[in-house]
N, C-alpha and C. Protein backbone atom coordinates (compact mmCIF):
# COMPACT_ATOMS: atom_id res chain seq x y z
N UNK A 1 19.95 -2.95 -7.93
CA UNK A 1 18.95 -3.68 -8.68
C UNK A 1 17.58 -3.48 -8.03
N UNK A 2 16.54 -3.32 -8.87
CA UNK A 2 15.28 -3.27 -7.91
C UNK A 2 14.58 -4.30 -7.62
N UNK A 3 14.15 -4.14 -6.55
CA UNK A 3 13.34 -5.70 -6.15
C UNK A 3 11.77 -5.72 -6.15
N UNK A 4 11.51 -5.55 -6.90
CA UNK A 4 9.89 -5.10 -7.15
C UNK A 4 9.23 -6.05 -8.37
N UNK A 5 10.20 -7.36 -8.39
CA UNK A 5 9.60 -7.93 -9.45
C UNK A 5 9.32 -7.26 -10.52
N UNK A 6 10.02 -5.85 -11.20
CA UNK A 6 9.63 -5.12 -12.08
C UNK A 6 7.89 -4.48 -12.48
N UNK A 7 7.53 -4.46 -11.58
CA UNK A 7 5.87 -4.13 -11.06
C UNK A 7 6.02 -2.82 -10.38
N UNK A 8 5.64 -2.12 -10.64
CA UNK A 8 5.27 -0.79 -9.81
C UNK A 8 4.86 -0.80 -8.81
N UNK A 9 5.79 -0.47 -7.51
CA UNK A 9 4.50 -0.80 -6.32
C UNK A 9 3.68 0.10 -5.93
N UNK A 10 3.78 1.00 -6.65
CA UNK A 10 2.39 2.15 -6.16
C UNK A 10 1.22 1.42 -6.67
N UNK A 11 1.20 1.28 -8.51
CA UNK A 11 0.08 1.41 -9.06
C UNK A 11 0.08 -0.15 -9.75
N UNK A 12 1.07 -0.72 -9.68
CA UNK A 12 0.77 -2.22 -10.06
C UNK A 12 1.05 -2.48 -11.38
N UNK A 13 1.65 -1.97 -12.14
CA UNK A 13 1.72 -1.43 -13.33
C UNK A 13 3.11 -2.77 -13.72
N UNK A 14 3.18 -3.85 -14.86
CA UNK A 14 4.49 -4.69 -15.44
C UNK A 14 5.14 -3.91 -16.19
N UNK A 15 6.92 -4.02 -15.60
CA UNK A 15 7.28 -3.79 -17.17
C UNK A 15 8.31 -4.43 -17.27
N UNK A 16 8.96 -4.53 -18.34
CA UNK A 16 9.78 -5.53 -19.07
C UNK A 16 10.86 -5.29 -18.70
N UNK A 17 11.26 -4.08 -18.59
CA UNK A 17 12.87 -3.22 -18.03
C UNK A 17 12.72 -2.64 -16.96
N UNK A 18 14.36 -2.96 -15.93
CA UNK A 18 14.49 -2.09 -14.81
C UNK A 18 14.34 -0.51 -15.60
N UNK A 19 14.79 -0.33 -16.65
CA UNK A 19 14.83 1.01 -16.87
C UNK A 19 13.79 1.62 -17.39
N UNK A 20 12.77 0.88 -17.49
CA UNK A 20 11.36 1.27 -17.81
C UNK A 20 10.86 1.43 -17.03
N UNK A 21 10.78 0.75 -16.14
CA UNK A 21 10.59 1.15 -14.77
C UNK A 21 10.68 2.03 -13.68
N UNK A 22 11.90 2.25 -13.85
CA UNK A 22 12.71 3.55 -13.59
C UNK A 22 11.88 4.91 -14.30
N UNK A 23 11.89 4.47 -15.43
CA UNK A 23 11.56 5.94 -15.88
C UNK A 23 9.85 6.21 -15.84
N UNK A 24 8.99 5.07 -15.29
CA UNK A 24 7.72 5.44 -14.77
C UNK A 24 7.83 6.11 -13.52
N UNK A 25 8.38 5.40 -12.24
CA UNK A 25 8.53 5.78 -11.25
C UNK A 25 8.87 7.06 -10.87
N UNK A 26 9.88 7.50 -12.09
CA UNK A 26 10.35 8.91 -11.78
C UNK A 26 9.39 10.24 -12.77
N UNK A 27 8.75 9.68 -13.49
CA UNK A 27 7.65 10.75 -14.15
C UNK A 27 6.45 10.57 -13.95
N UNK A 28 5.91 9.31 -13.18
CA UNK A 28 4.81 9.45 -13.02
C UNK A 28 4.38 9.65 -11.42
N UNK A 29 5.15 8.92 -10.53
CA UNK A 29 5.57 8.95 -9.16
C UNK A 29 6.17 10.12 -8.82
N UNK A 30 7.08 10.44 -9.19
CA UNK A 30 7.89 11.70 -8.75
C UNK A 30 9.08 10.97 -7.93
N UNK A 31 9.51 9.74 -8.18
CA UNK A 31 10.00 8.77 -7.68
C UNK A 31 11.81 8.70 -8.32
N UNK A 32 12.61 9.60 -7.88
CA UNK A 32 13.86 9.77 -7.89
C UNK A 32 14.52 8.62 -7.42
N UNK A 33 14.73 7.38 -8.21
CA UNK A 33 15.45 6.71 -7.23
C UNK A 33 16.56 5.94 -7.95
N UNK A 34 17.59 5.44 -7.19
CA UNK A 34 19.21 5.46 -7.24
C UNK A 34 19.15 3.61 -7.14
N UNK A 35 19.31 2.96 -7.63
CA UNK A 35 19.61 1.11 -7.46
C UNK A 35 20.09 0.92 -6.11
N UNK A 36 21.03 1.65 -5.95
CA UNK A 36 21.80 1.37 -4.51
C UNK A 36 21.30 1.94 -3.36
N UNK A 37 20.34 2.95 -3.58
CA UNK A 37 19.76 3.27 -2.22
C UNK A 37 18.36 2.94 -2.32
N UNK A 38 17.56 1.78 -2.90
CA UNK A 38 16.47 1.21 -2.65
C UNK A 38 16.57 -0.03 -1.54
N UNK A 39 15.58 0.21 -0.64
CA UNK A 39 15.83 -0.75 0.89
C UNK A 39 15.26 -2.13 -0.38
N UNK A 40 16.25 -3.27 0.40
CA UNK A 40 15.71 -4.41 0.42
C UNK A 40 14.07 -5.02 0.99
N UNK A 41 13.54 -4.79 -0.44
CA UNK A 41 12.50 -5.26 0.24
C UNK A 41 11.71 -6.41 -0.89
N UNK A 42 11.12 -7.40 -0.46
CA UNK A 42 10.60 -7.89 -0.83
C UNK A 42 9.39 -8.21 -1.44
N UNK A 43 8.44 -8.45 -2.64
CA UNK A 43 7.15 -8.45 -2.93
C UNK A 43 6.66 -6.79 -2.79
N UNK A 44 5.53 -6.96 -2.14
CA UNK A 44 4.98 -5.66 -2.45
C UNK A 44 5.26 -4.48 -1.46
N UNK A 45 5.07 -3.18 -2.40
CA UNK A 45 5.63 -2.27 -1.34
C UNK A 45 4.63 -0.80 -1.54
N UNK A 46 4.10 -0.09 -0.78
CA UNK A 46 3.03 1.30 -1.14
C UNK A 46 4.17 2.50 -0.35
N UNK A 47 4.42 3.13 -1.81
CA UNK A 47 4.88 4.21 -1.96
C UNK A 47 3.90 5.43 -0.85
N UNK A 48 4.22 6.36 -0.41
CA UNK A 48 3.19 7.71 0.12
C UNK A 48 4.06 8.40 0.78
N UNK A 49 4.35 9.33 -0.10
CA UNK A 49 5.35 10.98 0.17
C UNK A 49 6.63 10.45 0.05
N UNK A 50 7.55 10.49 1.61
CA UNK A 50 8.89 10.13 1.57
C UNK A 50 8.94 9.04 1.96
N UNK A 51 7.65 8.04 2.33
CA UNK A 51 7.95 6.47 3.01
C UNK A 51 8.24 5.63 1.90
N UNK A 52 8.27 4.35 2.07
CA UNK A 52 8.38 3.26 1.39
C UNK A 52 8.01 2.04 2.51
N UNK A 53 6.79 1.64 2.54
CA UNK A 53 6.13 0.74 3.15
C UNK A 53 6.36 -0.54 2.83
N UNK A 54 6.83 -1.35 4.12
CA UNK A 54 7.08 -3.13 3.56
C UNK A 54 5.77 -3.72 3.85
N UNK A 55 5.04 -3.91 2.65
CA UNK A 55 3.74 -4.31 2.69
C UNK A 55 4.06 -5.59 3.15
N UNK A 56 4.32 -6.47 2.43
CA UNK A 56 4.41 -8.17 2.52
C UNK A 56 5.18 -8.21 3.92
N UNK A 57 6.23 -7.59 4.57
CA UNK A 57 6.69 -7.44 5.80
C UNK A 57 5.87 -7.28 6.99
N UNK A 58 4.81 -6.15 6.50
CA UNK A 58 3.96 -6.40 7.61
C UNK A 58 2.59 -6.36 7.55
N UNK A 59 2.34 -7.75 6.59
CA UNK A 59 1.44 -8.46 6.04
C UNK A 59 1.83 -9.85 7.10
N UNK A 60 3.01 -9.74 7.05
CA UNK A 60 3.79 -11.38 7.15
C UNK A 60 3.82 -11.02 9.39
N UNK A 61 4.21 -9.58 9.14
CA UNK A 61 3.96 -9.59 10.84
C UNK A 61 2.75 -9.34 11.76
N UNK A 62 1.56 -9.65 11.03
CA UNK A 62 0.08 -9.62 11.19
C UNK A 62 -0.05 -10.65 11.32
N UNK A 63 0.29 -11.39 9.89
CA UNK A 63 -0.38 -13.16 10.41
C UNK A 63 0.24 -13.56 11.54
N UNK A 64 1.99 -13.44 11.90
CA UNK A 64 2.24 -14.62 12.73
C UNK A 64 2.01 -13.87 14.25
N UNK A 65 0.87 -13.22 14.47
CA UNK A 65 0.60 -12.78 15.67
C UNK A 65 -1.02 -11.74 15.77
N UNK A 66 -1.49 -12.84 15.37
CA UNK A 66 -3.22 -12.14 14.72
C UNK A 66 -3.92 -12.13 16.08
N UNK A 67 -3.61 -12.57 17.28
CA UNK A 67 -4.04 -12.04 18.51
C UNK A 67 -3.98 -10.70 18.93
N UNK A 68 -2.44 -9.77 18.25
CA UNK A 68 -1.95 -8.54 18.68
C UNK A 68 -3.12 -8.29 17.71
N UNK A 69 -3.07 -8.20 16.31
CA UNK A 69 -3.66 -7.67 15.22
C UNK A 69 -5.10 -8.15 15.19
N UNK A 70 -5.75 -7.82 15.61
CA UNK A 70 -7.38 -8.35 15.33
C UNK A 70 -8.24 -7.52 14.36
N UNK A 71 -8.67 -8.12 13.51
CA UNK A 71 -9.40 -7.40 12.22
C UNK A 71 -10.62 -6.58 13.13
N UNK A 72 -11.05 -5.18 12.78
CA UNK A 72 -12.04 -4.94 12.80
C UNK A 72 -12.53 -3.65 11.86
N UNK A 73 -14.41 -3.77 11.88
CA UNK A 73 -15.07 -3.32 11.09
C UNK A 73 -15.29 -2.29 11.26
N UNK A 74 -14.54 -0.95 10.20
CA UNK A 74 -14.94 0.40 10.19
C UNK A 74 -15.84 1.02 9.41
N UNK A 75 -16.58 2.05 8.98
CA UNK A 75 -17.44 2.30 8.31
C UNK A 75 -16.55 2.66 7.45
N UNK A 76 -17.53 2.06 5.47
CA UNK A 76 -16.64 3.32 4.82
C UNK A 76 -17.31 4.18 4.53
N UNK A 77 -17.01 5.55 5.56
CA UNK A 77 -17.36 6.50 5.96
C UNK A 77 -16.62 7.57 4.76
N UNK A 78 -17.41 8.80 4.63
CA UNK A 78 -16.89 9.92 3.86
C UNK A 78 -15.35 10.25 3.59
N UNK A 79 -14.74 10.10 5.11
CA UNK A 79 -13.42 10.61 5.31
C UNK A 79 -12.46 9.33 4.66
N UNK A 80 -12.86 8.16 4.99
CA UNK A 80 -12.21 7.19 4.31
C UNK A 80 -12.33 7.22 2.49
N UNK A 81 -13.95 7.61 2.18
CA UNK A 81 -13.25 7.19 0.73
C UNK A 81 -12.54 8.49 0.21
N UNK A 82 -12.94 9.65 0.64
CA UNK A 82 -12.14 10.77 -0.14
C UNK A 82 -10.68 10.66 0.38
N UNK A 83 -10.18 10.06 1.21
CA UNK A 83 -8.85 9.61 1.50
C UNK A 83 -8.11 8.76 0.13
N UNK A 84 -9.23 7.42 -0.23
CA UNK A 84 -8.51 6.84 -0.86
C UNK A 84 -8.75 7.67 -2.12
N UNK A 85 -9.45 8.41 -2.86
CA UNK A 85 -9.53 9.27 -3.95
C UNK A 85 -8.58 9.49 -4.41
N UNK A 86 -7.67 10.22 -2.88
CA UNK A 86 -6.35 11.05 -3.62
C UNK A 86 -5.48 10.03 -4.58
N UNK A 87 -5.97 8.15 -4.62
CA UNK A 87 -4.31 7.46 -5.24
C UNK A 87 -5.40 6.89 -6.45
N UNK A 88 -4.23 6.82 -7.40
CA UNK A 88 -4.51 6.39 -8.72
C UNK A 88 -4.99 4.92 -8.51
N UNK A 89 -6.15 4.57 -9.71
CA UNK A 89 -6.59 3.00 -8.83
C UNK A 89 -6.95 2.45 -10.31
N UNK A 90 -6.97 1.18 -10.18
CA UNK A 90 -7.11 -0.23 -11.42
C UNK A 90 -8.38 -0.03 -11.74
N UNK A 91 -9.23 0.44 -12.49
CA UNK A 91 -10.61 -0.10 -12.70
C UNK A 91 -10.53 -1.31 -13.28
N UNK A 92 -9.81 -1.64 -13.96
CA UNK A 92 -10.35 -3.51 -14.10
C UNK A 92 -9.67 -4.14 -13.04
N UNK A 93 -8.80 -4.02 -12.18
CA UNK A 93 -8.76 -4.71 -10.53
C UNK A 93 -9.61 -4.49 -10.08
N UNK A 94 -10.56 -3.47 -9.49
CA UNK A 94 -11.82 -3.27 -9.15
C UNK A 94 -12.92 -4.08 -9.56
N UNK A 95 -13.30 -4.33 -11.20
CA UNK A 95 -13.67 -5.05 -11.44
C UNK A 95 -13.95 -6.22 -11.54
N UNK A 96 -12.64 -6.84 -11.51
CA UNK A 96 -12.36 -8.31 -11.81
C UNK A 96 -12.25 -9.12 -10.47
N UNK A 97 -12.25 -8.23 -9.27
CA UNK A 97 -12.20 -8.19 -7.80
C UNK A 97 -13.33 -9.56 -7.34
N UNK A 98 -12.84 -10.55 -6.80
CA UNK A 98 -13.79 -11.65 -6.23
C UNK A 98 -14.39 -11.45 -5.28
N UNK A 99 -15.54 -11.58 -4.86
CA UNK A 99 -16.35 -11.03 -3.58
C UNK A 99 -15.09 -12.07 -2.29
N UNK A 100 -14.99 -12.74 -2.54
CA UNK A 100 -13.90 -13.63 -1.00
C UNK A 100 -12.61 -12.05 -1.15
N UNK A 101 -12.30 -11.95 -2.89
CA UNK A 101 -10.84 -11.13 -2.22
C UNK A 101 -11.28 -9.32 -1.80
N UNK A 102 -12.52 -9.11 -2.13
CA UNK A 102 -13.10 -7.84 -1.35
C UNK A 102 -13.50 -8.08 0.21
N UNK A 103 -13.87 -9.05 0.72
CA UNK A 103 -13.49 -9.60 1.83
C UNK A 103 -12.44 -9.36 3.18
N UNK A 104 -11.34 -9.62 2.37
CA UNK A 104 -10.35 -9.30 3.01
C UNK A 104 -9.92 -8.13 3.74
N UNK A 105 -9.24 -8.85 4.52
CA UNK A 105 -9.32 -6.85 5.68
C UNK A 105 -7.63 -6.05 5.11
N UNK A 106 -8.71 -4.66 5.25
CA UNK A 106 -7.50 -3.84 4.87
C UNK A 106 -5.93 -3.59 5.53
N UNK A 107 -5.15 -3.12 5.48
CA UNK A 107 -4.28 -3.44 6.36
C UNK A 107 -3.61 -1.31 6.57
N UNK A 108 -3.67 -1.04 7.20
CA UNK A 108 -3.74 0.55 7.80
C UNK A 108 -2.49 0.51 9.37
N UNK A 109 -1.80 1.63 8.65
CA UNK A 109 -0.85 2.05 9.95
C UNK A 109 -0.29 2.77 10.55
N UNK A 110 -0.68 3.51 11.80
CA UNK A 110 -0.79 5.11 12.34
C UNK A 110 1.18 5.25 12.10
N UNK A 111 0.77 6.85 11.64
CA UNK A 111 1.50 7.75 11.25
C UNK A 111 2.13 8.01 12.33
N UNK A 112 3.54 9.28 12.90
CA UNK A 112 3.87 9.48 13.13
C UNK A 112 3.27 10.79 14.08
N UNK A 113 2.42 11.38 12.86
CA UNK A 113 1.86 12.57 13.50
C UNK A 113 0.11 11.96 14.18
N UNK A 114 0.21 11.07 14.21
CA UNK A 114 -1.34 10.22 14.88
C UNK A 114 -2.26 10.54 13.78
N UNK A 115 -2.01 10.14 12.26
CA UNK A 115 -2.98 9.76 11.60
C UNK A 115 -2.97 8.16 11.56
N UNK A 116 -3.42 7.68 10.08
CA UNK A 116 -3.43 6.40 9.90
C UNK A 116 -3.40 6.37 8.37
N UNK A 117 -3.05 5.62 7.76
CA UNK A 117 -2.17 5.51 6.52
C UNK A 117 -3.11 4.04 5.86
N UNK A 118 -3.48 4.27 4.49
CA UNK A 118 -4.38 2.44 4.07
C UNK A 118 -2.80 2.02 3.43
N UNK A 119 -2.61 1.10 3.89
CA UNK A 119 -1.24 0.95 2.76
C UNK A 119 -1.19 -0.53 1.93
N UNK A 120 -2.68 -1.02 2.23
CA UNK A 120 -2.83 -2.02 1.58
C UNK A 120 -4.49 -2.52 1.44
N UNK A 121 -5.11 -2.36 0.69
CA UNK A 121 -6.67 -2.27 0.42
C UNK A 121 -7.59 -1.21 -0.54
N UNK A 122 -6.52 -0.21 -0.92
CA UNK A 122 -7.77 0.53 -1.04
C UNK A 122 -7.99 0.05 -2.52
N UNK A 123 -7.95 -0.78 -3.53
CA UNK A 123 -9.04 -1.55 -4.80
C UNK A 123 -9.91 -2.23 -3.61
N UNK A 124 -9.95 -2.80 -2.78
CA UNK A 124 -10.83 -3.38 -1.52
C UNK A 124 -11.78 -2.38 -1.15
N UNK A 125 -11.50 -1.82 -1.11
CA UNK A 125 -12.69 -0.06 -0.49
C UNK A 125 -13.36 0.19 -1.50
N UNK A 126 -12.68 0.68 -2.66
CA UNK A 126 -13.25 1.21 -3.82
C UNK A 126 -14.62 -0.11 -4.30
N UNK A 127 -13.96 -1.48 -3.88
CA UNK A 127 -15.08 -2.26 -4.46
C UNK A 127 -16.30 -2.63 -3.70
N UNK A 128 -16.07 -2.56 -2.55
CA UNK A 128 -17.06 -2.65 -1.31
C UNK A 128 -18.04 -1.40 -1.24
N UNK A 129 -17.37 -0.40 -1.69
CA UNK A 129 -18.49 0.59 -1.87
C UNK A 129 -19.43 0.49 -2.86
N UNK A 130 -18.77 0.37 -4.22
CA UNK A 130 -19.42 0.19 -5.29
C UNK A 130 -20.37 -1.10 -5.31
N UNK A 131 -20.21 -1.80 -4.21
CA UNK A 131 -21.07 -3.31 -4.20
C UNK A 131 -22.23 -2.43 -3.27
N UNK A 132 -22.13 -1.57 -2.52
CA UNK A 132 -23.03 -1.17 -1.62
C UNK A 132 -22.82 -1.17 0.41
N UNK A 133 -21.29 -1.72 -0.03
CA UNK A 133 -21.28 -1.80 1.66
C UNK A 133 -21.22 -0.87 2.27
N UNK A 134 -21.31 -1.35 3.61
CA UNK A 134 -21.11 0.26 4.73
C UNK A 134 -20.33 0.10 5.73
N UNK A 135 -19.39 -1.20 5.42
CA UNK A 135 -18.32 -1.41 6.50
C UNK A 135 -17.34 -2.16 5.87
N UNK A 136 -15.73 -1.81 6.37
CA UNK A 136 -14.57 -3.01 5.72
C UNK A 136 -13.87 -3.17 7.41
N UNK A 137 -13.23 -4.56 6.61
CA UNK A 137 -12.58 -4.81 7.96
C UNK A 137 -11.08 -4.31 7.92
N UNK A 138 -10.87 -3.85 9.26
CA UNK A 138 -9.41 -3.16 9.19
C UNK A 138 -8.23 -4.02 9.63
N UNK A 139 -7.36 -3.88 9.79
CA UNK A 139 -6.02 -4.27 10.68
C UNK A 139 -5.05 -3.26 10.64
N UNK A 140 -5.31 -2.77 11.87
CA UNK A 140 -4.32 -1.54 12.35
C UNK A 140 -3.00 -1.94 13.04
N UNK A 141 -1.79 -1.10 12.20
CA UNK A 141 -0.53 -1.37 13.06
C UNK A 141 0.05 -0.04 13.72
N UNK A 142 0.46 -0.73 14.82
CA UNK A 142 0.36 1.16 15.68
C UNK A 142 2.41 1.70 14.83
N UNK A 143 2.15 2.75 14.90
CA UNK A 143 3.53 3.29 14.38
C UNK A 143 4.56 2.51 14.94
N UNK A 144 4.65 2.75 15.72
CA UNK A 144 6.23 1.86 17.14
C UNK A 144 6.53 0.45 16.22
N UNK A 145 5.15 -0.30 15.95
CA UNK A 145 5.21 -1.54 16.01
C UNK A 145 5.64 -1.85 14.19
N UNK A 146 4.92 -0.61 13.87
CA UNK A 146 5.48 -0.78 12.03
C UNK A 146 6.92 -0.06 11.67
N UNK A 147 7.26 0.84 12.70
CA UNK A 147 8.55 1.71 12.36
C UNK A 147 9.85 0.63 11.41
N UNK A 148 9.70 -0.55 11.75
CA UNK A 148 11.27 -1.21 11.38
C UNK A 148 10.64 -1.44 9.32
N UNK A 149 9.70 -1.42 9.32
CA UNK A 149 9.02 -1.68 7.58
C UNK A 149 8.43 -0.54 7.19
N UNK A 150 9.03 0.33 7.80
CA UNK A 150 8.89 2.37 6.70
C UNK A 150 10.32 2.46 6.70
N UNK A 151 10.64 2.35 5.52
CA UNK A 151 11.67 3.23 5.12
C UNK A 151 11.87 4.48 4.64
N UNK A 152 12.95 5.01 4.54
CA UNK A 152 13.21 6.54 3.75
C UNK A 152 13.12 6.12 1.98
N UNK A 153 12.39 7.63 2.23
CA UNK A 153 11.86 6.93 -0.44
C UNK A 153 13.02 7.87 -0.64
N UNK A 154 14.18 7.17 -1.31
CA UNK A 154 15.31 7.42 -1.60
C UNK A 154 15.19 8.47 -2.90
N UNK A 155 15.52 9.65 -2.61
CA UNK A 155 15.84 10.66 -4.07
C UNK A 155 16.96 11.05 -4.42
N UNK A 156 17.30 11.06 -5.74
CA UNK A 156 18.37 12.22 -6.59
C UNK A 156 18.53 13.03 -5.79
N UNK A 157 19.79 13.19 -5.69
CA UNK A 157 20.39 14.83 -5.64
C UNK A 157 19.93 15.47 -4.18
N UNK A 158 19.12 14.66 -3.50
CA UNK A 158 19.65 15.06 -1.65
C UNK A 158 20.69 14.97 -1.08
C-alpha cells in the first residue's frame, strides 16, 4: 500500500487512486514501483535518482536537536538556483507562498560523493528570489547522520 497520503512526493500532485498514482509516478517520474517494496515512510518524501528521502523523518530529527542543526544563511547564488531548475515546480505554490512560509530554512543533505542535495525548500528558493533576496537559510545534514532516512527507490524488474 502506499503511504504518501496519495500525493506525489516529488511534485505534490492529489490523486484519488493508489493506481493513479502509480501510473503518474511511473510515466512521469520514471518511478517503477512495486506496493511491497516501498519503505515505510511517513508524510512527505523527495524522490532524486535512486534515493527516496524521509523528509518529515529528518525534518522531525532537526527539530529535536536544533543545537546539532543550526540554520544558516547561504547566498542564492547562481549554482544554487540552476540546481533547483533541474525539478519540476508549483507556480501557484510559489505564488500563494506566505512571506513567514518563504522564511523558513531549507533543509539540504550531503551526498555520498560530498555534494549536497535541497530535499526540502526549493518552492522556498524559487520565491525568495523572485521577491529579490540574496540569501536563504539552510539546515544541513551531514550524510552519516541522514544515511538511516535515504532509502533505495524501489524498481520493476531489478
Amino acid at each position: 500500500m502506499l503511504t504518501s497520503n496519495l500525493i506525489c512526493p516529488q511534485c505534490r500532485r492529489p490523486y484519488k487512486t493508489e493506481d493513479g498514482l502509480r501510473r503518474h509516478l511511473e510515466e512521469r517520474h520514471r518511478a517503477l514501483v512495486l506496493d511491497e517494496d516501498i519503505p515505510e515512510i511517513t508524510g512527505r518524501s523527495f524522490i532524486f535518482e535512486d534515493q527516496i528521502y524521509d523528509v518529515e523523518g529528518l525534518l522531525a530529527l532537526v527539530s529535536s536537536a536544533p543545537s546539532k542543526f543550526p540554520p544558516e544563511l547561504v547566498p542564492l547564488d547562481q549554482a544554487l538556483l540552476t540546481h533547483v531548475a533541474l525539478f519540476e515546480r508549483d507556480e501557484r505554490r510559489i505564488a500563494t507562498m506566505t512571506p513567514a512560509e518563504a522564511e523558513v530554512p531549507i533543509l539540504t543533505v550531503g551526498m555520498a560523493g560530498g555534494t549536497t542535495q535541497v530535499i526540502d525548500g526549493l518552492h522556498r528558493i524559487h520565491r525568495r528570489h523572485r521577491d529579490g533576496k540574496r540569501d536563504i537559510a539552510m539546515v544541513f545534514v551531514p550524510h552519516a547522520v541522514a544515511q538511516p532516512f535515504i532509502h533505495p527507490r524501489p524498481r520493476r524488474g531489478a
